[in-house]
N, C-alpha and C. Protein backbone atom coordinates (compact mmCIF):
# COMPACT_ATOMS: atom_id res chain seq x y z
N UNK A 1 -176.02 -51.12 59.25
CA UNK A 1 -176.76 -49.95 58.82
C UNK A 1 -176.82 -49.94 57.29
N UNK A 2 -177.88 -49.82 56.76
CA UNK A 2 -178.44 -49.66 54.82
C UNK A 2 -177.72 -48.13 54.37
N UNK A 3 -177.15 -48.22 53.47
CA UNK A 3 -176.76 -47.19 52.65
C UNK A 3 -177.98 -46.53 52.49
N UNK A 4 -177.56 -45.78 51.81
CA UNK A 4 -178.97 -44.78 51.31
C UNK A 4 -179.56 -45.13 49.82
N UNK A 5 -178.12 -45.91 49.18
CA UNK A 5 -178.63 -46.51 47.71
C UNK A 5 -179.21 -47.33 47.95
N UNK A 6 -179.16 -48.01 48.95
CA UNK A 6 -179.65 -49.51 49.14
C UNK A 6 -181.48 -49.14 49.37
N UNK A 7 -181.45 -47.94 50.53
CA UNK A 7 -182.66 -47.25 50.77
C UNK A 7 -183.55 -46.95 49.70
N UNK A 8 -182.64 -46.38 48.67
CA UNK A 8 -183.51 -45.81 47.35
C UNK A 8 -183.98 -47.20 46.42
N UNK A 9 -183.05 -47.95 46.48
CA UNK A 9 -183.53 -48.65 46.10
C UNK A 9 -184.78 -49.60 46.43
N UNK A 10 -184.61 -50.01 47.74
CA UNK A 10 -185.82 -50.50 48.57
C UNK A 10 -187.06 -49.78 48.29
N UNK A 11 -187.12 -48.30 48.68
CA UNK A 11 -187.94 -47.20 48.33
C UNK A 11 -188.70 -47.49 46.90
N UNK A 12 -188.09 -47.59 45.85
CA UNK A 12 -188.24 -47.88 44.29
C UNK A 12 -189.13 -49.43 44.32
N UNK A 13 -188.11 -50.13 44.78
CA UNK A 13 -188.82 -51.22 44.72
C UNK A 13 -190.71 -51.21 45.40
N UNK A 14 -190.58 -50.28 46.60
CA UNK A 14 -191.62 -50.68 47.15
C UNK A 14 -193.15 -50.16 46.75
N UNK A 15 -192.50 -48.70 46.03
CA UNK A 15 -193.23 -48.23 44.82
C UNK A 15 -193.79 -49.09 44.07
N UNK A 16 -193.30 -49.74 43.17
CA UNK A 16 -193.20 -50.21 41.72
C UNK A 16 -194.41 -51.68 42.43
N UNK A 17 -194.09 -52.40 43.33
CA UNK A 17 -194.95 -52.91 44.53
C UNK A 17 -196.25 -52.70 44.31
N UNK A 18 -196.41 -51.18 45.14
CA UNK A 18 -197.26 -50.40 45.38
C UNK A 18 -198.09 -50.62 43.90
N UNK A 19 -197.42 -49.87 42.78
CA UNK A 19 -198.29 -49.73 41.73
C UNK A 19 -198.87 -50.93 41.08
N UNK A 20 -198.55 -52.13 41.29
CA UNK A 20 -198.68 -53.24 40.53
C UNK A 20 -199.95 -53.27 41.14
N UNK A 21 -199.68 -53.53 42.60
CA UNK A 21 -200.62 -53.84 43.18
C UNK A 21 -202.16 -52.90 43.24
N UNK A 22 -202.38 -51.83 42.64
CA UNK A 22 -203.04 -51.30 42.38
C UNK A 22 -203.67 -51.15 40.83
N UNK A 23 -202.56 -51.57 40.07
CA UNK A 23 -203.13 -51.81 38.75
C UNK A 23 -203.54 -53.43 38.55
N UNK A 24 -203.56 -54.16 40.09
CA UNK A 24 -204.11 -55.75 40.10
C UNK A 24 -205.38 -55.44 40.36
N UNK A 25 -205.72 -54.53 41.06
CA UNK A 25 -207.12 -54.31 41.35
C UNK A 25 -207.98 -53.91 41.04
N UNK A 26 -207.38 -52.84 40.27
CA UNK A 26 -208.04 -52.22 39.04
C UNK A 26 -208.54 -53.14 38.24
N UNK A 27 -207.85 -54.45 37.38
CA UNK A 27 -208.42 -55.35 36.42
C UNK A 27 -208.68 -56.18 36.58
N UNK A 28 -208.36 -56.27 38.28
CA UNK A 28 -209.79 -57.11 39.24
C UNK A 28 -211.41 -56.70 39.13
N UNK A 29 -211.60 -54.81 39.62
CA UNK A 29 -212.78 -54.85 39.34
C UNK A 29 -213.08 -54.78 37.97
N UNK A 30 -212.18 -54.49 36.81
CA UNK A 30 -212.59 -54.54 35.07
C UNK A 30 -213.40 -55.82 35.09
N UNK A 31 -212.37 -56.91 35.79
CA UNK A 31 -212.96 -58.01 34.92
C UNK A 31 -214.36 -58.61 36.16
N UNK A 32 -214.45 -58.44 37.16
CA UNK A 32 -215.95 -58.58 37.93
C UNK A 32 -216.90 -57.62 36.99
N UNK A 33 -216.87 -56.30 35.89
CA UNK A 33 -217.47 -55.48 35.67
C UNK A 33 -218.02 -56.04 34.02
N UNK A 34 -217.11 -56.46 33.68
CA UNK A 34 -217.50 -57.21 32.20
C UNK A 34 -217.93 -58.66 32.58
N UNK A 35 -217.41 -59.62 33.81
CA UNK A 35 -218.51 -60.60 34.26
C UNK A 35 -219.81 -60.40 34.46
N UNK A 36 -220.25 -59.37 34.99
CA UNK A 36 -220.93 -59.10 35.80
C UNK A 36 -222.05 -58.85 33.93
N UNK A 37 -221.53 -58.17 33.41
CA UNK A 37 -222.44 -57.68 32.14
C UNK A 37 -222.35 -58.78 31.44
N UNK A 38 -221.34 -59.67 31.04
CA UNK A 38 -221.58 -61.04 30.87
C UNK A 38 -222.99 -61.65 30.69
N UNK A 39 -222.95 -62.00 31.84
CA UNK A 39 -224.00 -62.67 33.04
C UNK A 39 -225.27 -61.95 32.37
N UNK A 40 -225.32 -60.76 32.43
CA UNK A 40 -226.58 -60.20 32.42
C UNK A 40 -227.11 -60.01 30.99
N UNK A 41 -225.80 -60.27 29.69
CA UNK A 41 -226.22 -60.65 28.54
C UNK A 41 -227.30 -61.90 28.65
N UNK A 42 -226.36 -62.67 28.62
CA UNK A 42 -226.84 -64.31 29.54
C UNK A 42 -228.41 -64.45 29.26
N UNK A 43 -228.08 -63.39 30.71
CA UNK A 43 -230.06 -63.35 31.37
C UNK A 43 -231.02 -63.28 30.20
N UNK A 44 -230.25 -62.07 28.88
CA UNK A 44 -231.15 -61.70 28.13
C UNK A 44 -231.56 -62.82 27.05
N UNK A 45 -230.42 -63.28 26.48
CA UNK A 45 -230.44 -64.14 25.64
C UNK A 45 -231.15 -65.31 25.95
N UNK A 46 -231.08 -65.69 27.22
CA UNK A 46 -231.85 -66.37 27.87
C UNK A 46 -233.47 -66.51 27.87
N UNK A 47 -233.83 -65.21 27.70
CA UNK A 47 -235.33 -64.84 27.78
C UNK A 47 -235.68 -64.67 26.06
N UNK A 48 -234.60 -64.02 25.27
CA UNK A 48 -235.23 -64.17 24.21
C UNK A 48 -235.18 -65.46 23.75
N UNK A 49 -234.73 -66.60 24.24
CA UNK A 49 -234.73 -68.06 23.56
C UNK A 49 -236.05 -68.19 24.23
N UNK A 50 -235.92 -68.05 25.51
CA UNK A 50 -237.64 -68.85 25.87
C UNK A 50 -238.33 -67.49 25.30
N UNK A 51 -238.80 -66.61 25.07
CA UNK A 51 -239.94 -66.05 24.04
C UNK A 51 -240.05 -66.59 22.91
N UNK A 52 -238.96 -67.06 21.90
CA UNK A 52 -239.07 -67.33 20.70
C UNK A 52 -239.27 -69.20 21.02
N UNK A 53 -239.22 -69.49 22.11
CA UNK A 53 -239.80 -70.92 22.07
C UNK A 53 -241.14 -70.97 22.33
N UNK A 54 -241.73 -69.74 23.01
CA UNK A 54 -243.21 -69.84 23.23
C UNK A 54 -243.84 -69.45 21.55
N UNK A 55 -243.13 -68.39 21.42
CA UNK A 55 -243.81 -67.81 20.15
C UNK A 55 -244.10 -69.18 18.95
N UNK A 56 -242.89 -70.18 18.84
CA UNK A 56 -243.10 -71.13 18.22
C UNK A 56 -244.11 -72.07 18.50
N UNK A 57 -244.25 -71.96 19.72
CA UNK A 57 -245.27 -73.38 19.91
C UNK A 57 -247.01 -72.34 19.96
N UNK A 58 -246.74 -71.17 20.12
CA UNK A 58 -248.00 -70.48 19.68
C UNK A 58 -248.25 -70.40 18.01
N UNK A 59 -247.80 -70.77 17.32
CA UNK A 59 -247.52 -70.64 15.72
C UNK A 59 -248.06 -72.09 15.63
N UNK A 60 -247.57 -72.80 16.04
CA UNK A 60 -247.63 -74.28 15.87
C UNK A 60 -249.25 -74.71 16.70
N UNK A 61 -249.52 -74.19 17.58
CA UNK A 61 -250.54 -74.50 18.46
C UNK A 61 -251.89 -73.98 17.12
N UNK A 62 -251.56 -72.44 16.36
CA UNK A 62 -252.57 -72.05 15.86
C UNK A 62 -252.91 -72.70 14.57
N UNK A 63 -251.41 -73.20 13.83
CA UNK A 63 -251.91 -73.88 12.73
C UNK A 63 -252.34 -75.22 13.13
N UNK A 64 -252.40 -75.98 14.23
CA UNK A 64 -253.05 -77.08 14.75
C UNK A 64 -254.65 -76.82 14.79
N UNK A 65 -254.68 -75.88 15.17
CA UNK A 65 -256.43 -75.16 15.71
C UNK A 65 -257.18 -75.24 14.51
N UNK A 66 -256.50 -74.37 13.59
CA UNK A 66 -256.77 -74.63 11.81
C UNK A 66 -256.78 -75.35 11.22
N UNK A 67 -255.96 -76.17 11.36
CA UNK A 67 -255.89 -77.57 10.68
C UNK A 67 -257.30 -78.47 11.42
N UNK A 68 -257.66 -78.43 12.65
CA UNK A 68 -258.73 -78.54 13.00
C UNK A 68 -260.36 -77.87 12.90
N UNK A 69 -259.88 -76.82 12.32
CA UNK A 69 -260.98 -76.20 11.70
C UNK A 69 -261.58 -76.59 10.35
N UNK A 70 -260.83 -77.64 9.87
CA UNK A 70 -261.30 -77.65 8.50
C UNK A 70 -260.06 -76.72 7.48
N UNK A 71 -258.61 -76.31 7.74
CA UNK A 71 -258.40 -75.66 7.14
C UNK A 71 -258.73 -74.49 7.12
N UNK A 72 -259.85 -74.05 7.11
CA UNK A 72 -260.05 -72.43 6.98
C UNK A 72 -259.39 -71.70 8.04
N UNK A 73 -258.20 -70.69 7.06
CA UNK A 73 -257.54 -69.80 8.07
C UNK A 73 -258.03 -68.05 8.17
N UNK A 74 -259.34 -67.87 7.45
CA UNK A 74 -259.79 -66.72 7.57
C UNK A 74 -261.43 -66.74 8.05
């Protein structure tokens, strides 16, 4: 038969358990929540590289056009 210190103690322990294991999950979903926005930086940065790669080759496409015009850019 368990003492009752032995009990409290078990008890304590199973607490302390308890809480870990709830502050694991917690910075389980933190860190799926800052992945997750991560990611979706990502996406953005992503799109502004391909805009600013179109925008370049539209820059480049127009002074080609011009340069085929004779130069004249007005």
């Amino acid at each position: 038969m368990k003492t009752i210190s032995l009990l409290v103690t078990e008890l304590k322990c199973a607490k302390e358990r308890h809480v870990a294991f709830e502050e694991s999950a917690k910075a389980r979903e933190e860190f799926k929540a800052r992945d997750k926005q991560t990611n979706e930086l990502a996406k953005i940065d992503d799109h502004e590289a391909l805009v600013a790669t179109f925008g370049d080759m539209a820059i480049s496409k127009a002074k080609s056009v011009t340069k085929d015009d004779g130069g004249s850019s007005s």
